[in-house]
PDB file of N, CA and C in Angstrom:
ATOM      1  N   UNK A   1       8.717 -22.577 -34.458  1.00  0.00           N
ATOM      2  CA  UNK A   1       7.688 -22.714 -35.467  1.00  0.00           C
ATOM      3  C   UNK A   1       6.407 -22.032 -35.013  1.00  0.00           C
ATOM      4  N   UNK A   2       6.269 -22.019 -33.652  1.00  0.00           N
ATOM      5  CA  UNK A   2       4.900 -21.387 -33.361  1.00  0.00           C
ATOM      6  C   UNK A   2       4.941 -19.923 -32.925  1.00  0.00           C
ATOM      7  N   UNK A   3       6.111 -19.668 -33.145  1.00  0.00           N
ATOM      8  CA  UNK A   3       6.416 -18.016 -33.362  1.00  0.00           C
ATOM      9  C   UNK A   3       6.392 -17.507 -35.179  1.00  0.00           C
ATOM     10  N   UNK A   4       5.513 -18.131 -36.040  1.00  0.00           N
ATOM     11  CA  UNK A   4       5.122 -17.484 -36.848  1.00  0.00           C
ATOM     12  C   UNK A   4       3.768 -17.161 -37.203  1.00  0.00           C
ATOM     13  N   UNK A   5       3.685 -15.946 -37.950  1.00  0.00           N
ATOM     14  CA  UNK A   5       2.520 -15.462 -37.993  1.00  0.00           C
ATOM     15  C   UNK A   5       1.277 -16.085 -38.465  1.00  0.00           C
ATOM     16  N   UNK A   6       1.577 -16.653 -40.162  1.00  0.00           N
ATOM     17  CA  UNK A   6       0.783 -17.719 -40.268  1.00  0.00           C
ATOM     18  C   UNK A   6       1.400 -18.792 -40.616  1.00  0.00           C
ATOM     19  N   UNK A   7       0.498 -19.635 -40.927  1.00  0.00           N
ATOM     20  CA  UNK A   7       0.704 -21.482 -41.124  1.00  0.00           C
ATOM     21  C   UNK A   7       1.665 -21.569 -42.249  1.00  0.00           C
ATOM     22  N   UNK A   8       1.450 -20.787 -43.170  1.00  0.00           N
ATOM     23  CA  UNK A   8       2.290 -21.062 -44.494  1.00  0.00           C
ATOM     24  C   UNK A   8       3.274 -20.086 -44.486  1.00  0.00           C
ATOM     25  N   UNK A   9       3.998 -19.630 -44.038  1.00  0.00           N
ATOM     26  CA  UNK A   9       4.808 -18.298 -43.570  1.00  0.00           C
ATOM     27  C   UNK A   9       5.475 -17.492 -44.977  1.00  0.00           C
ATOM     28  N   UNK A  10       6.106 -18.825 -45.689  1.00  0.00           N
ATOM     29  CA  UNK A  10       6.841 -18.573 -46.888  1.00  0.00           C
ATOM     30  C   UNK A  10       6.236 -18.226 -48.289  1.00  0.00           C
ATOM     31  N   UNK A  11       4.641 -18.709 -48.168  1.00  0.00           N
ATOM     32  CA  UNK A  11       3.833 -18.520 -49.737  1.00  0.00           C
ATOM     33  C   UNK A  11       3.566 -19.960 -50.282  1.00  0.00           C
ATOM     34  N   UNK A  12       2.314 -20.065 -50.890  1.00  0.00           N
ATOM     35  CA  UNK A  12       1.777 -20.999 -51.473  1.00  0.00           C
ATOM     36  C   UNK A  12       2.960 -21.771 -52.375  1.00  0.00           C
ATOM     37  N   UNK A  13       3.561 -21.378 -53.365  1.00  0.00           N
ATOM     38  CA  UNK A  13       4.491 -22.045 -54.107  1.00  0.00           C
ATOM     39  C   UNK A  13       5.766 -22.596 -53.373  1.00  0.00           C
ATOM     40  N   UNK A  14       6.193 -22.234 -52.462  1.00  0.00           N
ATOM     41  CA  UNK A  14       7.449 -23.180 -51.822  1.00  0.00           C
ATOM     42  C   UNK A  14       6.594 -23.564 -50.923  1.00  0.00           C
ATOM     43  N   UNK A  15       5.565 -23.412 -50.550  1.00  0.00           N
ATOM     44  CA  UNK A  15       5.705 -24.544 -50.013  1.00  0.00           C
ATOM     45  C   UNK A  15       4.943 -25.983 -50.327  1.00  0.00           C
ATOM     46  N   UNK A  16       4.321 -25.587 -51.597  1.00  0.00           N
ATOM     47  CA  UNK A  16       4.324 -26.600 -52.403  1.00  0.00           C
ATOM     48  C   UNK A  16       5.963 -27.483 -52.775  1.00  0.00           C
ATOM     49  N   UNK A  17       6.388 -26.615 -53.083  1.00  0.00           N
ATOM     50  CA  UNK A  17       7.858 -27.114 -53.324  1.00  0.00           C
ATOM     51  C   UNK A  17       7.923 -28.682 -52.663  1.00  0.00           C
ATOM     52  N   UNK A  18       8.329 -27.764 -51.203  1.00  0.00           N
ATOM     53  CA  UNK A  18       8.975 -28.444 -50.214  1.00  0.00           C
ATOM     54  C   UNK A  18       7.851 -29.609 -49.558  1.00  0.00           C
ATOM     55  N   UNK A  19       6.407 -29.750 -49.700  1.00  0.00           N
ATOM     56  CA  UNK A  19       5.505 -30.821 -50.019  1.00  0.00           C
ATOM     57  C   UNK A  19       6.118 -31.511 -50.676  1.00  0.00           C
ATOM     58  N   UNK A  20       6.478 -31.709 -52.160  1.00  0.00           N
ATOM     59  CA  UNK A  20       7.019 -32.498 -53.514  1.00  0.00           C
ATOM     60  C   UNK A  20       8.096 -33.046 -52.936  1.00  0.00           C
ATOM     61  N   UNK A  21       9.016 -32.581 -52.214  1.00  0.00           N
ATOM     62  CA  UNK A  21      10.336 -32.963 -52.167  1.00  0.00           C
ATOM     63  C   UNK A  21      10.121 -33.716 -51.002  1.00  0.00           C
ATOM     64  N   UNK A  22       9.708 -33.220 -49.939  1.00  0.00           N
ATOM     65  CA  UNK A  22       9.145 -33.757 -49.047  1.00  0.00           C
ATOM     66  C   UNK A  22       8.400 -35.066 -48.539  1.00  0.00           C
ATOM     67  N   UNK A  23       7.784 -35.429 -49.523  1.00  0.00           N
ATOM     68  CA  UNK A  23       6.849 -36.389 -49.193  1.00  0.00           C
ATOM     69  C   UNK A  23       7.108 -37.244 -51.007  1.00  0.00           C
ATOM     70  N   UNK A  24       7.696 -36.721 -52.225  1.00  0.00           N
ATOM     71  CA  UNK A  24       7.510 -37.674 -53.072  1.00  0.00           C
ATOM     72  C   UNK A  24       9.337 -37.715 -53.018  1.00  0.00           C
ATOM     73  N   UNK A  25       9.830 -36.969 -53.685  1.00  0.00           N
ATOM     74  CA  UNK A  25      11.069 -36.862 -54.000  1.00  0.00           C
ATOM     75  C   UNK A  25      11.699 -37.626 -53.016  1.00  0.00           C
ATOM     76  N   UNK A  26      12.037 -37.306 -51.786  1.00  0.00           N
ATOM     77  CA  UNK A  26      12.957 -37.787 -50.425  1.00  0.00           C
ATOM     78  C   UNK A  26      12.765 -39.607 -50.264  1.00  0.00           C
ATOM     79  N   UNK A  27      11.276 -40.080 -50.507  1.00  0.00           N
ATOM     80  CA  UNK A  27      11.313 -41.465 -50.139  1.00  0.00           C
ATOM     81  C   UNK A  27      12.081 -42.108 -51.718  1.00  0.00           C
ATOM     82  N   UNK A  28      11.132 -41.400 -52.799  1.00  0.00           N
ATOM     83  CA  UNK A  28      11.993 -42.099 -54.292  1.00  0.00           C
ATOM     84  C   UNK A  28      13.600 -42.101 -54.042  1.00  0.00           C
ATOM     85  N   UNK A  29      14.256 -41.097 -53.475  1.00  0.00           N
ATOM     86  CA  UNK A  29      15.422 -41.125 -53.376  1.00  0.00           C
ATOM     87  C   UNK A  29      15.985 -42.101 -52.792  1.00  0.00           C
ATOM     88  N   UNK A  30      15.359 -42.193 -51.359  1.00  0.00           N
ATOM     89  CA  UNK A  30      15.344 -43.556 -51.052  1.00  0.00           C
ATOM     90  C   UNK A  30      15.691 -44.801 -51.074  1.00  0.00           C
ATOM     91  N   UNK A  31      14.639 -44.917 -51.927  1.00  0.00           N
ATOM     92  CA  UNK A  31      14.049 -46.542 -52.340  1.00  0.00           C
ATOM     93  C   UNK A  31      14.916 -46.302 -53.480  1.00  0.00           C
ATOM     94  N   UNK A  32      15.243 -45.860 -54.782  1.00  0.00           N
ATOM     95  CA  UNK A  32      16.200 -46.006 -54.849  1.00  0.00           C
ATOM     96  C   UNK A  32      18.185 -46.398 -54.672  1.00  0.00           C
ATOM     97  N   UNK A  33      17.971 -45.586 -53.603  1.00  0.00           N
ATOM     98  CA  UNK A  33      19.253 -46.553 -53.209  1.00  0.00           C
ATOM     99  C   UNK A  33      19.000 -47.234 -52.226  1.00  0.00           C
ATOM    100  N   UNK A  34      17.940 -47.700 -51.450  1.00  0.00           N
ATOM    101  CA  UNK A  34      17.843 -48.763 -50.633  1.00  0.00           C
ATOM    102  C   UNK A  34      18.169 -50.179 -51.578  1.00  0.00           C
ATOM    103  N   UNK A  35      17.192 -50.056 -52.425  1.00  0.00           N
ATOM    104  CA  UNK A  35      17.239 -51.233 -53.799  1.00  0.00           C
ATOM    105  C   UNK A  35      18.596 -50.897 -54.411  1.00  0.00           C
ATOM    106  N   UNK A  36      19.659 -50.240 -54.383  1.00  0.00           N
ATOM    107  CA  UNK A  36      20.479 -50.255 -55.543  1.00  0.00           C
ATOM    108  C   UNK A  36      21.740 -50.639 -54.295  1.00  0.00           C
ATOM    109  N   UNK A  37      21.770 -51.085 -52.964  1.00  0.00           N
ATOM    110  CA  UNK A  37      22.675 -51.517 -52.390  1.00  0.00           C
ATOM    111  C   UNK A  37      21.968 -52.832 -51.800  1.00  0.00           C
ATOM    112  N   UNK A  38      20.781 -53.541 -52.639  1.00  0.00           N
ATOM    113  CA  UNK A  38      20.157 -54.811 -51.759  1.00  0.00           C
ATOM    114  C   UNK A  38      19.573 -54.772 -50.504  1.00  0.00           C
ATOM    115  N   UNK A  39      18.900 -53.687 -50.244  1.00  0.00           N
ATOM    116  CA  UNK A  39      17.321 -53.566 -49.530  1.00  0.00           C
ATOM    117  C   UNK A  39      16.279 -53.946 -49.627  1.00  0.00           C
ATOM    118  N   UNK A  40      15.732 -55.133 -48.973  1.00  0.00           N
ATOM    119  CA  UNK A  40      14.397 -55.428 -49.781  1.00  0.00           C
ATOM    120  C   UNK A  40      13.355 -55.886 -48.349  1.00  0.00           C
ATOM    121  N   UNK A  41      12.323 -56.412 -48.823  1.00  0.00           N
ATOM    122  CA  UNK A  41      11.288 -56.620 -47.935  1.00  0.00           C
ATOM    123  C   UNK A  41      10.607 -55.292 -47.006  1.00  0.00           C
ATOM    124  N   UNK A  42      10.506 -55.708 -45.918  1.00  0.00           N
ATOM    125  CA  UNK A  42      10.125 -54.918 -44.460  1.00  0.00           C
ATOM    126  C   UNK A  42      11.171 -53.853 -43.953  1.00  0.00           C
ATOM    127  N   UNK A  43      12.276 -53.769 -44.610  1.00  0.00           N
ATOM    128  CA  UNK A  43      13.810 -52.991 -44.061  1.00  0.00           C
ATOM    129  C   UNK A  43      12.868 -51.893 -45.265  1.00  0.00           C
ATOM    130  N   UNK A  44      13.122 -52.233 -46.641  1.00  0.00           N
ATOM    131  CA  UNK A  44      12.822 -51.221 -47.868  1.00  0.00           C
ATOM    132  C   UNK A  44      11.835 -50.191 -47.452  1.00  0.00           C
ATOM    133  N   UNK A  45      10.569 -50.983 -46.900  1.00  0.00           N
ATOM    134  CA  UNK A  45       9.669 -49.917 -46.412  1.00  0.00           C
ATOM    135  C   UNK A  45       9.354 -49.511 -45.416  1.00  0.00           C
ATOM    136  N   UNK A  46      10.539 -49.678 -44.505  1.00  0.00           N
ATOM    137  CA  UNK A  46      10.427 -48.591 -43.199  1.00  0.00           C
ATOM    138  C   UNK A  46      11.245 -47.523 -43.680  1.00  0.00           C
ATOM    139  N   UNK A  47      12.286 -47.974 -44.727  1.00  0.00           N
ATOM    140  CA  UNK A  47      13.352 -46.848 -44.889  1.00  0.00           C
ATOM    141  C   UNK A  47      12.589 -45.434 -45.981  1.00  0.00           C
ATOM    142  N   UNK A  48      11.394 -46.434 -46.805  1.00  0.00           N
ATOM    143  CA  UNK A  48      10.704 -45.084 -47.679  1.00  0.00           C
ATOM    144  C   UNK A  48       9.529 -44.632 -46.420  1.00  0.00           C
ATOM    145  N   UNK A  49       9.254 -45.417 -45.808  1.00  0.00           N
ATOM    146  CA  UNK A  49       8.157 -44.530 -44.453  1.00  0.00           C
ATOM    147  C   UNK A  49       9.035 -43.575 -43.749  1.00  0.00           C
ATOM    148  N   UNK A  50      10.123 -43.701 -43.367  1.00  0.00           N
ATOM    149  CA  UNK A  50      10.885 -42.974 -42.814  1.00  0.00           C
ATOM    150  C   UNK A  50      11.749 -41.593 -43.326  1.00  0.00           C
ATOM    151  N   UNK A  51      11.365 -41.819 -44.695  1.00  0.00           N
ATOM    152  CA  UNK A  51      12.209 -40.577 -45.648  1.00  0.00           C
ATOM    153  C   UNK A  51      10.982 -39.365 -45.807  1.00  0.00           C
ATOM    154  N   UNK A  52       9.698 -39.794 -45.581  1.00  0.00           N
ATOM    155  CA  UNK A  52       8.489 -39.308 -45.516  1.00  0.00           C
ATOM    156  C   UNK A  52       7.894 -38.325 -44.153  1.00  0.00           C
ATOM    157  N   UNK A  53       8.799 -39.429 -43.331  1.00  0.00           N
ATOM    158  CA  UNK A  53       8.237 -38.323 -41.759  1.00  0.00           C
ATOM    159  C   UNK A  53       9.024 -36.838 -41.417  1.00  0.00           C
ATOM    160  N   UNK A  54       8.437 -36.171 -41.225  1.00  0.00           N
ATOM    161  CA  UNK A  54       8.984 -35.127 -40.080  1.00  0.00           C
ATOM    162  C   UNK A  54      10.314 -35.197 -40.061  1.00  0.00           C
ATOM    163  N   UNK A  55      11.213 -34.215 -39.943  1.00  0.00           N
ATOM    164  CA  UNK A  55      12.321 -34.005 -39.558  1.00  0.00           C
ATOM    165  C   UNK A  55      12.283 -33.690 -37.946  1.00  0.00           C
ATOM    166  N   UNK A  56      13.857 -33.592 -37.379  1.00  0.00           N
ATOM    167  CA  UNK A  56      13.331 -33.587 -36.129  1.00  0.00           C
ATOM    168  C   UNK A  56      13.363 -31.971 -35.943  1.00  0.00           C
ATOM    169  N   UNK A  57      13.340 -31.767 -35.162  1.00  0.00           N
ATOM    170  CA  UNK A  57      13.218 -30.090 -34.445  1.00  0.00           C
ATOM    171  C   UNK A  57      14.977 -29.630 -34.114  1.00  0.00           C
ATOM    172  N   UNK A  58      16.036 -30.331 -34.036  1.00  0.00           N
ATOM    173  CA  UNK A  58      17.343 -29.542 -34.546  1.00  0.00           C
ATOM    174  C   UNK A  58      17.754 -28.575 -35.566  1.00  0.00           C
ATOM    175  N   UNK A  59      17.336 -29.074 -36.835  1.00  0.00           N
ATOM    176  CA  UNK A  59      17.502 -28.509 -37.786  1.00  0.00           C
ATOM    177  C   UNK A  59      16.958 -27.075 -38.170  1.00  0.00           C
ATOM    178  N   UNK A  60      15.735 -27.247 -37.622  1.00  0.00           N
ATOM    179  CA  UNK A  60      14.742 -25.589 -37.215  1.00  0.00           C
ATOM    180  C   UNK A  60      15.465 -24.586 -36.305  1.00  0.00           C
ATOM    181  N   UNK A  61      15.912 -25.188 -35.330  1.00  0.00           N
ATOM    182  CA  UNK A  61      16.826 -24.281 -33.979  1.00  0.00           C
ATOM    183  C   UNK A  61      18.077 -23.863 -34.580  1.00  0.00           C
ATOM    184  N   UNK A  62      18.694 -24.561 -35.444  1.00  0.00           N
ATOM    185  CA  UNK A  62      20.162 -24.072 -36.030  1.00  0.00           C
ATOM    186  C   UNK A  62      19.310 -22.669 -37.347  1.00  0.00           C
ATOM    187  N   UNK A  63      18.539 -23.051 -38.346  1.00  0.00           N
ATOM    188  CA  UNK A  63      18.134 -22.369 -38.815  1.00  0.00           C
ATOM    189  C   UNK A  63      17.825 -21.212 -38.479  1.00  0.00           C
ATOM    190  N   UNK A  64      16.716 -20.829 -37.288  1.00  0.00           N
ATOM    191  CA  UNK A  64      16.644 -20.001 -36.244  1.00  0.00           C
ATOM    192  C   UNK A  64      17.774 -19.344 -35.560  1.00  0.00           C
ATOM    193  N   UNK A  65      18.750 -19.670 -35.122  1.00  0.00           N
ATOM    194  CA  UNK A  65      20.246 -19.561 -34.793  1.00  0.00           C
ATOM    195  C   UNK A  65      20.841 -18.596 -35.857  1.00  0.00           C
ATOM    196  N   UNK A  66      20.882 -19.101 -36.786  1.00  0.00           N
ATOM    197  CA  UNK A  66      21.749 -18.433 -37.822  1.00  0.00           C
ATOM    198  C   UNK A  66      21.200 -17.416 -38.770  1.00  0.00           C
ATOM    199  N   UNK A  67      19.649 -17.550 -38.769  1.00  0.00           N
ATOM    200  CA  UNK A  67      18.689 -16.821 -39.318  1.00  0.00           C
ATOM    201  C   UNK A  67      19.295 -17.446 -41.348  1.00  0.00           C
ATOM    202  N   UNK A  68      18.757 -18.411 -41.323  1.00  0.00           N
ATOM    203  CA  UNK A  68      19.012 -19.044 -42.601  1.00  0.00           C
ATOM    204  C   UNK A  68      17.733 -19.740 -42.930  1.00  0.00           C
ATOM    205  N   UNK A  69      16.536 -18.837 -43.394  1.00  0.00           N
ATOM    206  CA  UNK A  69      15.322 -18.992 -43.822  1.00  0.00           C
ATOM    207  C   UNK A  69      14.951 -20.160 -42.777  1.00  0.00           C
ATOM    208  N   UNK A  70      14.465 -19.678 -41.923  1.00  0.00           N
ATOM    209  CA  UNK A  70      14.062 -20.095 -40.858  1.00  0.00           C
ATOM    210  C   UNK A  70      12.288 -20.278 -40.980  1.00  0.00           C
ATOM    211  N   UNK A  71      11.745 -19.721 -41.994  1.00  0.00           N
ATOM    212  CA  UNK A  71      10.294 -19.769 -42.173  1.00  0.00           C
ATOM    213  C   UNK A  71      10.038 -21.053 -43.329  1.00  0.00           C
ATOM    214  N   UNK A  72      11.174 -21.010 -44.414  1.00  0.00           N
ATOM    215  CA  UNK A  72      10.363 -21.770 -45.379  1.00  0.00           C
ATOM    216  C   UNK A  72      10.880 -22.974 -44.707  1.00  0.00           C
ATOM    217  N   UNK A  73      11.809 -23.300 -43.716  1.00  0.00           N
ATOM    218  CA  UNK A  73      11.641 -24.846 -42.851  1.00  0.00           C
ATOM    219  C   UNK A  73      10.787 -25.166 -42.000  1.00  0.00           C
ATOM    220  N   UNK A  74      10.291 -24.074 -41.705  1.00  0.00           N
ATOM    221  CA  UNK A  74       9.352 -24.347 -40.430  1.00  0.00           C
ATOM    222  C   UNK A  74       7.575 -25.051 -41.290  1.00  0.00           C
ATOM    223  N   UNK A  75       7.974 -24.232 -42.500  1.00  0.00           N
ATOM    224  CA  UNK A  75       7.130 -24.483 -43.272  1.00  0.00           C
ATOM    225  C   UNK A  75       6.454 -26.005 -43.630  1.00  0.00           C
ATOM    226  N   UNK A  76       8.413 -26.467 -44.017  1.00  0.00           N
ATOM    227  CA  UNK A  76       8.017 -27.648 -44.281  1.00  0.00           C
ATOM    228  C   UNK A  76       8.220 -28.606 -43.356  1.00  0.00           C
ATOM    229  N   UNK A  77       8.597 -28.344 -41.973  1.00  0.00           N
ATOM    230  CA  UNK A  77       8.178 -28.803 -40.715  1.00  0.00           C
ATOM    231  C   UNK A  77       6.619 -29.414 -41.004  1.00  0.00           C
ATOM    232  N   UNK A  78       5.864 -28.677 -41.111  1.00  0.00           N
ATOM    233  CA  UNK A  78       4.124 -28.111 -40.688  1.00  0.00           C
ATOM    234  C   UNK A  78       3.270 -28.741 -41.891  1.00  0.00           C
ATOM    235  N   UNK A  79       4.316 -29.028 -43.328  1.00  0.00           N
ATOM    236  CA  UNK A  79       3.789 -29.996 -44.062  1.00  0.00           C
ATOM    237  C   UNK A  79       3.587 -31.054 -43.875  1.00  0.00           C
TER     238      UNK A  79
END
């Protein structure tokens, strides 16, 4: 990730994208099926805090590896 040139590598619009999906979409998904298999309380909202954080740094190195848009993840790494 810190072998790119700039911060947003991919362009203002994806990486808006990948913000949206990122941070709203991924936890709704969530909490959705956390609640639709009987998740509730303090479990429910570590599991939507957790759909929200960071991915880990594997997924960037395989990307990198294979050269399979390796910028617009790093991207949303950095979101």
């Amino acid at each position: 990730m810190a072998l790119q040139p700039k911060i947003i590598a991919c362009g203002k619009s994806v990486a808006a994208f990948s913000m949206a999906v990122r941070f709203l979409t991924g936890p709704a998904v969530i909490a959705a099926t956390a609640i639709s298999v009987g998740v509730r309380g303090v479990l429910l909202r570590i599991a939507i805090v957790q759909a929200a954080l960071p991915q880990g740094i594997v997924p960037f190195v395989f990307a990198k590896e294979y050269n399979c848009h390796p910028d617009i993840l790093s991207t949303a790494f950095n979101t």
